[in-house]
Protein backbone atom coordinates (compact mmCIF):
# COMPACT_ATOMS: atom_id res chain seq x y z
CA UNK A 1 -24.50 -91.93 -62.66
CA UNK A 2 -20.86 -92.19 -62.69
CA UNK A 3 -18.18 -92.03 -60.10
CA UNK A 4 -15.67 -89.92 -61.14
CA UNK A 5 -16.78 -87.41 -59.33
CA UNK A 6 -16.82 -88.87 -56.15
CA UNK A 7 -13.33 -89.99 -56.54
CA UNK A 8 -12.10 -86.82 -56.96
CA UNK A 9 -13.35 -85.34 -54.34
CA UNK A 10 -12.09 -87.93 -52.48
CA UNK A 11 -8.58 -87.04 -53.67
CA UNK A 12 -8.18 -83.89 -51.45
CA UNK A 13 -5.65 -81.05 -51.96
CA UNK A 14 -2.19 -81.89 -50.41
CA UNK A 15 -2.23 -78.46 -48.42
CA UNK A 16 -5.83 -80.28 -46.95
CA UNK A 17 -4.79 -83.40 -46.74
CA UNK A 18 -4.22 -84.84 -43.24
CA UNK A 19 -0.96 -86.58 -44.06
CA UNK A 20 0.62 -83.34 -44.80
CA UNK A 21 -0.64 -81.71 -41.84
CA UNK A 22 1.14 -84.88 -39.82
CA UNK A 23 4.00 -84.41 -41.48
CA UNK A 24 3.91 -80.51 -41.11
CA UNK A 25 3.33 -80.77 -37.20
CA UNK A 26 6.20 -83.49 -36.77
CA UNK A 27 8.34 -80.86 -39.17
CA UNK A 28 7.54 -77.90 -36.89
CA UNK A 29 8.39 -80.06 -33.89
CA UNK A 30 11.84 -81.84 -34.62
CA UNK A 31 12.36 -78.09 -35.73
CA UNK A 32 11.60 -76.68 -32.79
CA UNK A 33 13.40 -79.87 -30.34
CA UNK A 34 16.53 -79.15 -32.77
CA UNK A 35 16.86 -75.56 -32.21
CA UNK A 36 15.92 -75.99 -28.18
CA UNK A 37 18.72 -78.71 -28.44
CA UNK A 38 21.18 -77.47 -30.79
CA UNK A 39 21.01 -73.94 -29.31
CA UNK A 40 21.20 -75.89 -25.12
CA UNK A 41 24.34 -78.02 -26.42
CA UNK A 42 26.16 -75.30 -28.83
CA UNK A 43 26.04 -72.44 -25.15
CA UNK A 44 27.08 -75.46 -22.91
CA UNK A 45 30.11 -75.79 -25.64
CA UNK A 46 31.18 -72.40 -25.82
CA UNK A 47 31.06 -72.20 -22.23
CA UNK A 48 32.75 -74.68 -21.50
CA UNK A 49 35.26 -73.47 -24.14
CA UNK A 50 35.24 -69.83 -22.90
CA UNK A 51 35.95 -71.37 -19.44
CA UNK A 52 38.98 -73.27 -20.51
CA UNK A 53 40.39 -70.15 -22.42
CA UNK A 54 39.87 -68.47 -19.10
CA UNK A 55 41.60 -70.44 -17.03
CA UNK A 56 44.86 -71.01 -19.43
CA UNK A 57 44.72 -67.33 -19.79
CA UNK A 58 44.55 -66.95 -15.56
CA UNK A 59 47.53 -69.71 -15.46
CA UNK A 60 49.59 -67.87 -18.02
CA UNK A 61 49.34 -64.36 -16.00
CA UNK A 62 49.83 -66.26 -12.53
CA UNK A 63 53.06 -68.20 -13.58
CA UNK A 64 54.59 -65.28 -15.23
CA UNK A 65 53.27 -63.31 -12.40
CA UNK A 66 55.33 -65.96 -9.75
CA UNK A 67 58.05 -65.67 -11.86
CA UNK A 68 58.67 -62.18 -11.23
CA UNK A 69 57.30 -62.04 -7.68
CA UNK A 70 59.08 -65.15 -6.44
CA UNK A 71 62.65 -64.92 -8.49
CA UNK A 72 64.06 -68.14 -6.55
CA UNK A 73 61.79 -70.15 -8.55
CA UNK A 74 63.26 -69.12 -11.50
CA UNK A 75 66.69 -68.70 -11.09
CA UNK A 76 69.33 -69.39 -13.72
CA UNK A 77 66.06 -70.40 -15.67
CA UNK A 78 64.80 -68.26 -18.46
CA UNK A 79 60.49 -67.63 -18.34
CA UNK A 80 58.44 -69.89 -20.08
CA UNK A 81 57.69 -69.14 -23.67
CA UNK A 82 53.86 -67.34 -24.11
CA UNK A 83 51.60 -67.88 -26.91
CA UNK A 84 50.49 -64.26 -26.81
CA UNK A 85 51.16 -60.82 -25.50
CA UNK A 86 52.85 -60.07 -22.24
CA UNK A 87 53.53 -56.65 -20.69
CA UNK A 88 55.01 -55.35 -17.40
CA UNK A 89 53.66 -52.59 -16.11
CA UNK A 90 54.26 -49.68 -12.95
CA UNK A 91 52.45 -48.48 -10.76
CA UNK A 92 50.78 -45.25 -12.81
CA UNK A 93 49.91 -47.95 -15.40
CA UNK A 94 53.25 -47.04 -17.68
CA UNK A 95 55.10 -49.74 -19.94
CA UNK A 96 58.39 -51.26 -18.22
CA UNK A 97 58.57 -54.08 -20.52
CA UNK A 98 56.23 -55.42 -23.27
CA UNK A 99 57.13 -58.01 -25.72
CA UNK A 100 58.45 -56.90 -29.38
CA UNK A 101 55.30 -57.20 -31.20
CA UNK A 102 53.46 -55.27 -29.07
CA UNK A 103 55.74 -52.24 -30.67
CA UNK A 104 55.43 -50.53 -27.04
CA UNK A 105 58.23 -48.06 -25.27
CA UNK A 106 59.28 -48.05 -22.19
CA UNK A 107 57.47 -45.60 -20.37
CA UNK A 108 54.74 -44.52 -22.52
CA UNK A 109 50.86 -44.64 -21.22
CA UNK A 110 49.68 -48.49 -21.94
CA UNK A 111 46.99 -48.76 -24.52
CA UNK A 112 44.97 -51.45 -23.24
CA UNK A 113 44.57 -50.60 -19.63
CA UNK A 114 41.58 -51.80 -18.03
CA UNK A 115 40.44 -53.73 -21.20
CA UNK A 116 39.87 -57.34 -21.02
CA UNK A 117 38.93 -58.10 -24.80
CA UNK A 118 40.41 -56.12 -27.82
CA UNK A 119 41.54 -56.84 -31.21
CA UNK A 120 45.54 -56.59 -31.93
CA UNK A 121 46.23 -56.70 -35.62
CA UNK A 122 42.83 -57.79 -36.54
CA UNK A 123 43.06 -60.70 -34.23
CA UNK A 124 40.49 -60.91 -31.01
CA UNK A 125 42.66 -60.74 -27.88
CA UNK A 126 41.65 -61.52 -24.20
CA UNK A 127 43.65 -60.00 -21.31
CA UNK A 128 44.32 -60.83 -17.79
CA UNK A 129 46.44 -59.14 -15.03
CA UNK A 130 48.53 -59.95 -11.93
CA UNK A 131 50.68 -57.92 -9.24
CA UNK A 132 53.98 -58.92 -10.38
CA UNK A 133 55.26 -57.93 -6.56
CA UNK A 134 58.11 -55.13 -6.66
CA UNK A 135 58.22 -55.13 -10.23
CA UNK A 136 54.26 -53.59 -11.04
CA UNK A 137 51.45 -55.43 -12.71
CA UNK A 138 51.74 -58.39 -15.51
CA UNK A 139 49.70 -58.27 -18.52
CA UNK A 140 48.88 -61.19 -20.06
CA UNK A 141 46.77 -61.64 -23.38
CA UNK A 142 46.02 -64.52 -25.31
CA UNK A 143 44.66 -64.59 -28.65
CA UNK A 144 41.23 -66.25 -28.88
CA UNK A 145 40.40 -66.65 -32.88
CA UNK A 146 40.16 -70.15 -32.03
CA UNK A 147 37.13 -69.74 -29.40
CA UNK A 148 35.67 -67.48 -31.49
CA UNK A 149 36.21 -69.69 -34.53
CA UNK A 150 34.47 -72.89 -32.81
CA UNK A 151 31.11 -70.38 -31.78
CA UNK A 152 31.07 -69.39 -35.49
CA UNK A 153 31.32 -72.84 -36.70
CA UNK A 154 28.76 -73.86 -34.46
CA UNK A 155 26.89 -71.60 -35.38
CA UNK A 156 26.68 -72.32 -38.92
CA UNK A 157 26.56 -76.15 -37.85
CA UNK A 158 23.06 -75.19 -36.09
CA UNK A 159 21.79 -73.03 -39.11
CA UNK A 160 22.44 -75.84 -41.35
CA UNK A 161 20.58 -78.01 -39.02
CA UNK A 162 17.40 -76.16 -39.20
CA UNK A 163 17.54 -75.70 -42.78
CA UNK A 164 18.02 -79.25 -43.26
CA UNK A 165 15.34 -80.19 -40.95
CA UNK A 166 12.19 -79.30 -43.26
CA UNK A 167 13.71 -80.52 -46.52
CA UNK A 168 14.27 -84.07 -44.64
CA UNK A 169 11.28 -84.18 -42.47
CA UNK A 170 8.63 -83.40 -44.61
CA UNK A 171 9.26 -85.36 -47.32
CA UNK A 172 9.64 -88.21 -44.71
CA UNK A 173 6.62 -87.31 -42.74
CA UNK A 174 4.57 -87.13 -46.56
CA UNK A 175 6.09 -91.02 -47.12
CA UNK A 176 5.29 -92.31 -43.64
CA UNK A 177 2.11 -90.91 -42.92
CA UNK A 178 1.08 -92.19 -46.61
CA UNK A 179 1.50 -95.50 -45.30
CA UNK A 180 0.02 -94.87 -42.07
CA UNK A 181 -3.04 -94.04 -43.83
CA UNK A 182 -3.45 -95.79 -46.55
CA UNK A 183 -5.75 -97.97 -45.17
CA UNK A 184 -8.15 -95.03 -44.14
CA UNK A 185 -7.68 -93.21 -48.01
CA UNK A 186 -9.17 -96.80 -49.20
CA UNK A 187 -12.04 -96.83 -47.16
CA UNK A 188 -12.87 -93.35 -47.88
CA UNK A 189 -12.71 -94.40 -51.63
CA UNK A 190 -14.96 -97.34 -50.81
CA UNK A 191 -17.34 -94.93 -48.55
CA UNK A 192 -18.21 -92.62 -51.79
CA UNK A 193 -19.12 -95.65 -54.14
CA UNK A 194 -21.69 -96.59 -51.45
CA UNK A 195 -25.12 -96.22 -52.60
CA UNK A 196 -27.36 -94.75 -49.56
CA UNK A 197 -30.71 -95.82 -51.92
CA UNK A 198 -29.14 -99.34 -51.34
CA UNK A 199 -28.28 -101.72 -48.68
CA UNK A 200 -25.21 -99.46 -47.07
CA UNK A 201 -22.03 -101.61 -46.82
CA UNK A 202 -19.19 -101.51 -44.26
CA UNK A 203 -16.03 -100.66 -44.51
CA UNK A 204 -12.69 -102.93 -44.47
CA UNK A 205 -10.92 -103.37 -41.20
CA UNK A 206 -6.88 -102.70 -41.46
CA UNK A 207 -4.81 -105.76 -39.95
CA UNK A 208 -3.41 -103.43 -37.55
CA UNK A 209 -5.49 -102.54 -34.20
CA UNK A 210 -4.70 -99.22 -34.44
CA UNK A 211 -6.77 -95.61 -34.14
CA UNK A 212 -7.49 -96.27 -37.68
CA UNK A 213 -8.86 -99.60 -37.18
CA UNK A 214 -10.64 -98.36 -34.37
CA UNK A 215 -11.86 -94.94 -36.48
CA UNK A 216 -13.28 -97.52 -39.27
CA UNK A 217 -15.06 -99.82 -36.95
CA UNK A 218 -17.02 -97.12 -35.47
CA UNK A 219 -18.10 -95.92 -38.49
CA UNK A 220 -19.18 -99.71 -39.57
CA UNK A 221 -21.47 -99.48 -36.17
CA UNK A 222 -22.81 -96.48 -37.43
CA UNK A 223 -23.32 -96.99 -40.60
CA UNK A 224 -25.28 -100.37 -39.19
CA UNK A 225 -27.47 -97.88 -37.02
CA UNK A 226 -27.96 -95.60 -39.96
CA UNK A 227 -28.88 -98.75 -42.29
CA UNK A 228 -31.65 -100.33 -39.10
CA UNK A 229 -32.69 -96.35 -38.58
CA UNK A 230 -33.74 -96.18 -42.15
CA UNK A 231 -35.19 -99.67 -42.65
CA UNK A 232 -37.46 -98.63 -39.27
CA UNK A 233 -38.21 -95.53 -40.99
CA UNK A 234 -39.60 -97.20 -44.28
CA UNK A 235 -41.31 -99.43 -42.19
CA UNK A 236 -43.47 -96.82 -40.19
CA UNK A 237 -43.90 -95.01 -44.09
CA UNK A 238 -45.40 -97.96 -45.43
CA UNK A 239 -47.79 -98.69 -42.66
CA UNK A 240 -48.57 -95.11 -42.55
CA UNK A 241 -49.21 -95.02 -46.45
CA UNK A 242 -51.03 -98.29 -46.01
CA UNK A 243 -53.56 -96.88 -43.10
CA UNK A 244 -54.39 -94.10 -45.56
CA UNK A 245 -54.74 -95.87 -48.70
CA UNK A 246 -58.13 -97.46 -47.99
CA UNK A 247 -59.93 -94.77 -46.23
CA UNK A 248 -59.00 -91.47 -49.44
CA UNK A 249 -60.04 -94.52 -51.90
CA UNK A 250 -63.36 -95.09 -50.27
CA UNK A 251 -63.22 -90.97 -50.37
CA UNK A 252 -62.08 -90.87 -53.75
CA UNK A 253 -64.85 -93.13 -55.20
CA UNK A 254 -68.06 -91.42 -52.81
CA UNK A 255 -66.88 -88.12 -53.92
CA UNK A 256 -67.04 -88.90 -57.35
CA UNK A 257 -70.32 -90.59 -57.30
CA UNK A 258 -71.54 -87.39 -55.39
CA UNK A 259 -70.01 -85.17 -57.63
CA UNK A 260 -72.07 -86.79 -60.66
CA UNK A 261 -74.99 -86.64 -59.22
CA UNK A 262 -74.76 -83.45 -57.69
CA UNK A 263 -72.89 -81.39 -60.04
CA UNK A 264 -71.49 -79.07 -57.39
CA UNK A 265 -68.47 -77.63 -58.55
CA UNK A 266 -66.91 -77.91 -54.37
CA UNK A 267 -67.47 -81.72 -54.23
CA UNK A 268 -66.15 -82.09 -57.77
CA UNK A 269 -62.98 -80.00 -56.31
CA UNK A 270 -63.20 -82.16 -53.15
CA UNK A 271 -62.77 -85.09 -55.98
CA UNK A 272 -60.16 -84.06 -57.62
CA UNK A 273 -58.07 -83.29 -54.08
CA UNK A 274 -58.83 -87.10 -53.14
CA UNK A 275 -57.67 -88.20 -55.83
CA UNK A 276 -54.78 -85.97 -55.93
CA UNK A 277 -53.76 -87.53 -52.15
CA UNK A 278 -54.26 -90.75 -53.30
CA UNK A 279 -51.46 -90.26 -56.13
CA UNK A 280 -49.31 -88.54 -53.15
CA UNK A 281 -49.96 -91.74 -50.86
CA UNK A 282 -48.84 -94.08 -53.90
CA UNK A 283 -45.69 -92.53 -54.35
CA UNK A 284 -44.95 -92.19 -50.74
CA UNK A 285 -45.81 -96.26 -50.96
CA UNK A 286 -42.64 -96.23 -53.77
CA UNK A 287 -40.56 -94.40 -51.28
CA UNK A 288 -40.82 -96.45 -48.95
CA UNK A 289 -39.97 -99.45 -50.75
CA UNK A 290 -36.56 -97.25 -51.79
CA UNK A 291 -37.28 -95.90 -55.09
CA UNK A 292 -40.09 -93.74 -56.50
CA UNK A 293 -41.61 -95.74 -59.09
CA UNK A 294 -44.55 -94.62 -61.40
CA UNK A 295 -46.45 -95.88 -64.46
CA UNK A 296 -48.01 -93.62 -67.10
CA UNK A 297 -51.42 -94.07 -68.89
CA UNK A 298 -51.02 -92.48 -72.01
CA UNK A 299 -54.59 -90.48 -73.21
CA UNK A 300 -54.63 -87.74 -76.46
CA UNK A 301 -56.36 -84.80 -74.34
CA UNK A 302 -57.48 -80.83 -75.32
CA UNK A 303 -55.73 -78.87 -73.35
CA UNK A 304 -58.66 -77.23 -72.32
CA UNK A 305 -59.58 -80.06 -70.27
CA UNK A 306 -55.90 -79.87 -67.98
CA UNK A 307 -56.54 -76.31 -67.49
CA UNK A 308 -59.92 -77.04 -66.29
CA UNK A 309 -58.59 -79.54 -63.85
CA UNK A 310 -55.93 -77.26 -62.45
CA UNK A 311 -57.82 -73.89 -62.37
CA UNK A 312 -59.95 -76.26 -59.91
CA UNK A 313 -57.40 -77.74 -58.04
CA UNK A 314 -55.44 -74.58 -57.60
CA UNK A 315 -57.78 -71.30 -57.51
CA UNK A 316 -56.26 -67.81 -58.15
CA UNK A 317 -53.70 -69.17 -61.04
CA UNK A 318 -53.66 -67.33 -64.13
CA UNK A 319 -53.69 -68.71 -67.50
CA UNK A 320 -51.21 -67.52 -70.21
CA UNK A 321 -50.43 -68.93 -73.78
CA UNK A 322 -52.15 -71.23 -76.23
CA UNK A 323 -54.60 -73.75 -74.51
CA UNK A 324 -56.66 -74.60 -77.51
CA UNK A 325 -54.53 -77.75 -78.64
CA UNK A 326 -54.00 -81.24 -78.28
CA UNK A 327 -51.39 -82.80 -75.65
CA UNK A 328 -50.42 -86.58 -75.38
CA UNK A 329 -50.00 -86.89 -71.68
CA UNK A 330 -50.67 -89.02 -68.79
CA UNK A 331 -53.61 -86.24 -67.72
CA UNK A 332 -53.42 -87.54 -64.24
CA UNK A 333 -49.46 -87.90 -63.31
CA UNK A 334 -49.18 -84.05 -65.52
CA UNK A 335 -52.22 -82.61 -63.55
CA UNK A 336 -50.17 -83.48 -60.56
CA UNK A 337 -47.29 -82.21 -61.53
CA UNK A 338 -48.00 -78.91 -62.50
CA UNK A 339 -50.27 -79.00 -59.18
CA UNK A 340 -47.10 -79.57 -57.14
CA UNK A 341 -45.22 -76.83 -59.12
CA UNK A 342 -48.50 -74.31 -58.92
CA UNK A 343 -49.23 -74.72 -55.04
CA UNK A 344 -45.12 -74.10 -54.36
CA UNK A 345 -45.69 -70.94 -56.54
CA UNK A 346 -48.72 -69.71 -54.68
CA UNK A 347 -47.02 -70.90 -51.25
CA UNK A 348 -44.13 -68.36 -52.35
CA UNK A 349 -46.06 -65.64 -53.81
CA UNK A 350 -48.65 -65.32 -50.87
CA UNK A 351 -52.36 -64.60 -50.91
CA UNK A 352 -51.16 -61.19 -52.36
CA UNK A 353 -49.02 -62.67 -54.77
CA UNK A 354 -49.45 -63.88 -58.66
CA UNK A 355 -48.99 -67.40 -59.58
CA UNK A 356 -49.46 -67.45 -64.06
CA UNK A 357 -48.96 -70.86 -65.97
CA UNK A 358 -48.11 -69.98 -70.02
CA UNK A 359 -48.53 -73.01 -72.07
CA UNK A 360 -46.52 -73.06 -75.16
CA UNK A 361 -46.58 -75.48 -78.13
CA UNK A 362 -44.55 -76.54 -81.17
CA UNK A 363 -44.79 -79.39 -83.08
CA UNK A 364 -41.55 -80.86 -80.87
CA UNK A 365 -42.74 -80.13 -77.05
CA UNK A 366 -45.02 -78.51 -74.87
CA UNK A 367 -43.80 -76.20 -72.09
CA UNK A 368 -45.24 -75.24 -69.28
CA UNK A 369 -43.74 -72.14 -67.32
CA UNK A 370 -44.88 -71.45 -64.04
CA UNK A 371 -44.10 -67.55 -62.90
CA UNK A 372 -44.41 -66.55 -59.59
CA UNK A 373 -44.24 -63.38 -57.94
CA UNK A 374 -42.53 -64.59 -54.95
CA UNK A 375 -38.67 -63.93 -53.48
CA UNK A 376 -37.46 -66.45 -55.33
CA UNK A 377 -35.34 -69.89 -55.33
CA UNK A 378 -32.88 -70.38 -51.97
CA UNK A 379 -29.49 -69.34 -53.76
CA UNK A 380 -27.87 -72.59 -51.59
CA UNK A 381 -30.28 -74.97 -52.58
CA UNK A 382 -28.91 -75.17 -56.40
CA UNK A 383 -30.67 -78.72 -58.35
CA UNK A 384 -30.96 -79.97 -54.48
CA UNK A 385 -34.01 -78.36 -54.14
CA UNK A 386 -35.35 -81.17 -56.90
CA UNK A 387 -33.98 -83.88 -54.20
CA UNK A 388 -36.99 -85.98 -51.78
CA UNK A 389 -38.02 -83.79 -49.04
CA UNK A 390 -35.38 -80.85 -49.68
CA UNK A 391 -37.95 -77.50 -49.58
CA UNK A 392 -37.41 -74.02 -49.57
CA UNK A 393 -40.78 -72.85 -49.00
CA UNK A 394 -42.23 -74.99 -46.27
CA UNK A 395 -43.53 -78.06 -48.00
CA UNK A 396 -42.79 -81.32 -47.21
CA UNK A 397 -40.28 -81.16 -49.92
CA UNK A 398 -41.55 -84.67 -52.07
CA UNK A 399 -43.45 -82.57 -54.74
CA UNK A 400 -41.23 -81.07 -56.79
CA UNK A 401 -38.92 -84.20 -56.99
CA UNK A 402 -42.34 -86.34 -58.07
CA UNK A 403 -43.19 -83.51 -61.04
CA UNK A 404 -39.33 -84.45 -62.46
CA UNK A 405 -39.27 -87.40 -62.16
CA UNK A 406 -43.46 -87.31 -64.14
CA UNK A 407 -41.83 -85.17 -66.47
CA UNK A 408 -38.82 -87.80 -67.00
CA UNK A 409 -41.61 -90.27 -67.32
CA UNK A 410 -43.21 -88.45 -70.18
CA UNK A 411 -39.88 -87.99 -71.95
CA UNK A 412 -39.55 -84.27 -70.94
CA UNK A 413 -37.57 -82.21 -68.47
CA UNK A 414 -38.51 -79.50 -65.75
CA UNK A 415 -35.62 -76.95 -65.01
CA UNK A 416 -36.49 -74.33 -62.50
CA UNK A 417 -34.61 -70.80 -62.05
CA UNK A 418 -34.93 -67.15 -60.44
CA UNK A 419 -35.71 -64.65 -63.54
CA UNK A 420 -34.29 -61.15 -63.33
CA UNK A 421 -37.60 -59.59 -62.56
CA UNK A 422 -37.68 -61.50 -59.18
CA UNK A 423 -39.57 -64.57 -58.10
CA UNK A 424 -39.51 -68.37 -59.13
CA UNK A 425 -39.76 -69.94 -62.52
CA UNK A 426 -39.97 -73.76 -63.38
CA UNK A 427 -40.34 -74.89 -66.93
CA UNK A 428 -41.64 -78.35 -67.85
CA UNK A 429 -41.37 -79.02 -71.47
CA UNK A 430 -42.37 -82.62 -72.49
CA UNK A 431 -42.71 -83.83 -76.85
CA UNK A 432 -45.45 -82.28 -78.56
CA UNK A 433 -48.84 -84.68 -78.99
CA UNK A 434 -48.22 -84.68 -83.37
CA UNK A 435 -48.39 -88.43 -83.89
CA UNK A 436 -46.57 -89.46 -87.23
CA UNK A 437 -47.26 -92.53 -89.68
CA UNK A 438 -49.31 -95.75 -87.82
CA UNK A 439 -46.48 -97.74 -88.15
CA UNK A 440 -44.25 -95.45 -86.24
CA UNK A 441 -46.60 -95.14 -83.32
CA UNK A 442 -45.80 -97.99 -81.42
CA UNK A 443 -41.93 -97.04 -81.15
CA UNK A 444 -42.58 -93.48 -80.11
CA UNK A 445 -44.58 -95.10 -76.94
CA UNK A 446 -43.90 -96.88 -73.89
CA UNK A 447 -44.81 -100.96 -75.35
CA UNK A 448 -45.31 -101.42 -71.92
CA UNK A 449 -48.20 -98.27 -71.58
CA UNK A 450 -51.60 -98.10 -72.93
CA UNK A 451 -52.73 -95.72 -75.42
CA UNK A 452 -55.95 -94.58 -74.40
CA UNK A 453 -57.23 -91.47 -77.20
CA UNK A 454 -60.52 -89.18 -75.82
């Protein structure tokens, strides 16, 4: 087993990572404050601005305006010099007097009546009027490029702002929350080397009490519930396994002695299914103790002999291929396994259904393909559906990962697919039974198995 792959899947996608969403969210929001802000401050500006313009513009038009309604005040005195436009005008809204660069005639229709902002020149102007007493009306206009400058470069001020605000925040965001959380990325890294087969370890505690800290330590209490939930669990197994174990081996042995002196063929199948359930209790006994464990007694068998066993065990199968050879099996751990794989097959296909098991042999391996007629392998389930108690027929799902692992045992594989024609397929292939020279036998063989040849 290696770990790279759990490492890399701890490594997550920056768009899925949670430190980018952090620093997204705190993007979007000093984004969002900035342009509530910016936009607030920049109108409070220009207002105030626009209000000062006014009132110079009001002050201009009311001293010129005194000037020319009160002449005491300004006698001997010449008016004060304007920044701007000024006009006099008569009653029927005629020029009287307008300064020289307003190019305007004495008596000709005013252009700007009744307009408070225009452009002279190219240059934004802002009017204001008076009664000038005897004399008419006093126009006064200011020029205002400067207000209108300020709300442009405020403008632009604000843009920048928000532009600026991403390229600064989420790179900053990315570096803090990096730090923030290192201390969870580690313990995620730690969490995928942990072995659940084994004793489950905890997870190191950050310095800081933070939510982090606090995150970690609840997952140490559960993973200390999980750990007591699971010892519990192998606990009951055992017992259970253990409560069973006597009785199906007292079974076992009477129906055995009944079936040879009886010869019935139904207490000879009543035989074999004891002893089959005492195999299942043994390896439920190796679950429990947290791995599945099984030794292999080697025997040279005809073929003939497994089919026989299995044609009892499972009725209705049909028998394909060459079944007058030799194999060099463990005939009881390979009649279970095909046993498992042949009641899935006639779970799936139904009492209606066909269930055929084609034996093929070369001088390298023997394969085993069991065909059913069923709807096939769960599409989700994938090489999970080899995993303890994972089923996608109904069973108690421990079968087909005991015929792997028996086909491991025997140096051979079992692979399992959907054909095109519909329904389930498994193949279990293990070597072929040729034995070569004496001398090579014993490195062929498990040293630690007997070789037992009938």
């Amino acid at each position: 087993m290696t770990r790279a792959a759990p490492l890399r899947s701890a490594r997550v996608a920056w768009r899925h990572s949670l430190r980018f969403r952090l620093a997204l969210v705190y993007t979007l929001v000093a984004l969002a404050l900035i342009s509530v802000i910016g936009l607030g401050v920049m109108t409070l500006l220009l207002r105030s601005m626009d209000r000062q313009f006014q009132a110079r513009l009001e002050d201009r038009a009311e001293a010129v305006a005194e000037r020319f309604t009160n002449l005491e005040l300004g006698l001997g005195e010449k008016l004060p010099p304007i920044n701007g436009y000024t006009t006099i005008l008569d009653d029927q809204g005629r020029v009287i007097a307008a300064a020289s660069s307003l190019r305007l005639t004495s008596g000709e229709p005013f252009p700007y009546a009744g307009r408070s902002r225009f452009p002279i020149l190219d240059t934004p102007m802002r009017a204001a009027t008076r009664p000038a007493g005897d004399f008419g009306t006093v126009w006064v206009a200011l020029p205002e490029d400067d207000l209108v400058n300020a709300r442009e470069s405020a403008t632009r001020a604000l843009l920048l702002a928000l532009l600026l605000t991403p390229a600064l925040m989420l790179p900053l965001g990315w570096w803090v929350g990096k730090r923030a959380l290192a201390d969870l990325g580690e313990a995620a890294d730690l969490a995928d080397r942990i072995d659940p087969t084994r004793s489950v370890a905890t997870l190191p505690l950050p310095q800081r009490e933070d939510e982090v800290h606090r995150l970690l330590a609840a997952l140490n209490r559960l993973l200390v519930r999980i750990e007591a939930g699971q010892a519990r669990e192998k606990q009951l197994l055992g017992q259970i396994v253990h409560e069973l174990g006597a009785p199906l081996t007292v079974l076992q042995a009477s129906l055995t002695r009944a079936a040879d002196r009886t010869h019935d063929p139904e207490v000879a199948r009543a035989a074999l299914v004891a002893d089959e359930l005492t195999f299942t209790t043994q390896d439920l006994m190796q679950l429990a103790r947290g791995q599945l464990e099984m030794k292999v007694a080697w025997h040279f068998i005809p073929a003939a002999t497994l089919r026989g066993r299995l044609d009892r065990l499972v009725p209705g199968t049909t028998f394909a291929g060459g079944w007058g050879g030799m194999l060099l099996c463990d005939p009881d751990r390979l009649t279970q396994a095909l046993r498992n794989l042949l009641a899935n097959a006639r779970r799936a296909a139904g009492p209606e259904g066909t269930v055929t098991l084609t034996l093929t042999e070369t001088a390298e391996h023997a394969t085993f393909t069991v065909r059913d007629s069923g709807p096939g392998l769960p599409a989700d389930l994938g090489e999970r559906i080899f995993d303890p108690f994972v089923s996608g027929s109904g069973s108690s799902g421990l079968g087909l990962s005991v015929s792997r692992q028996i086909a491991g045992l025997h140096g051979g594989t079992l692979r399992a697919s959907t054909p095109a024609g519909g329904g389930a397929e498994f193949v279990l292939s293990i070597p072929g039974a040729a034995l070569g020279d004496e001398d090579d036998e014993p490195e062929e063989l498990d040293p630690g198995a007997p070789l037992q040849l009938s």
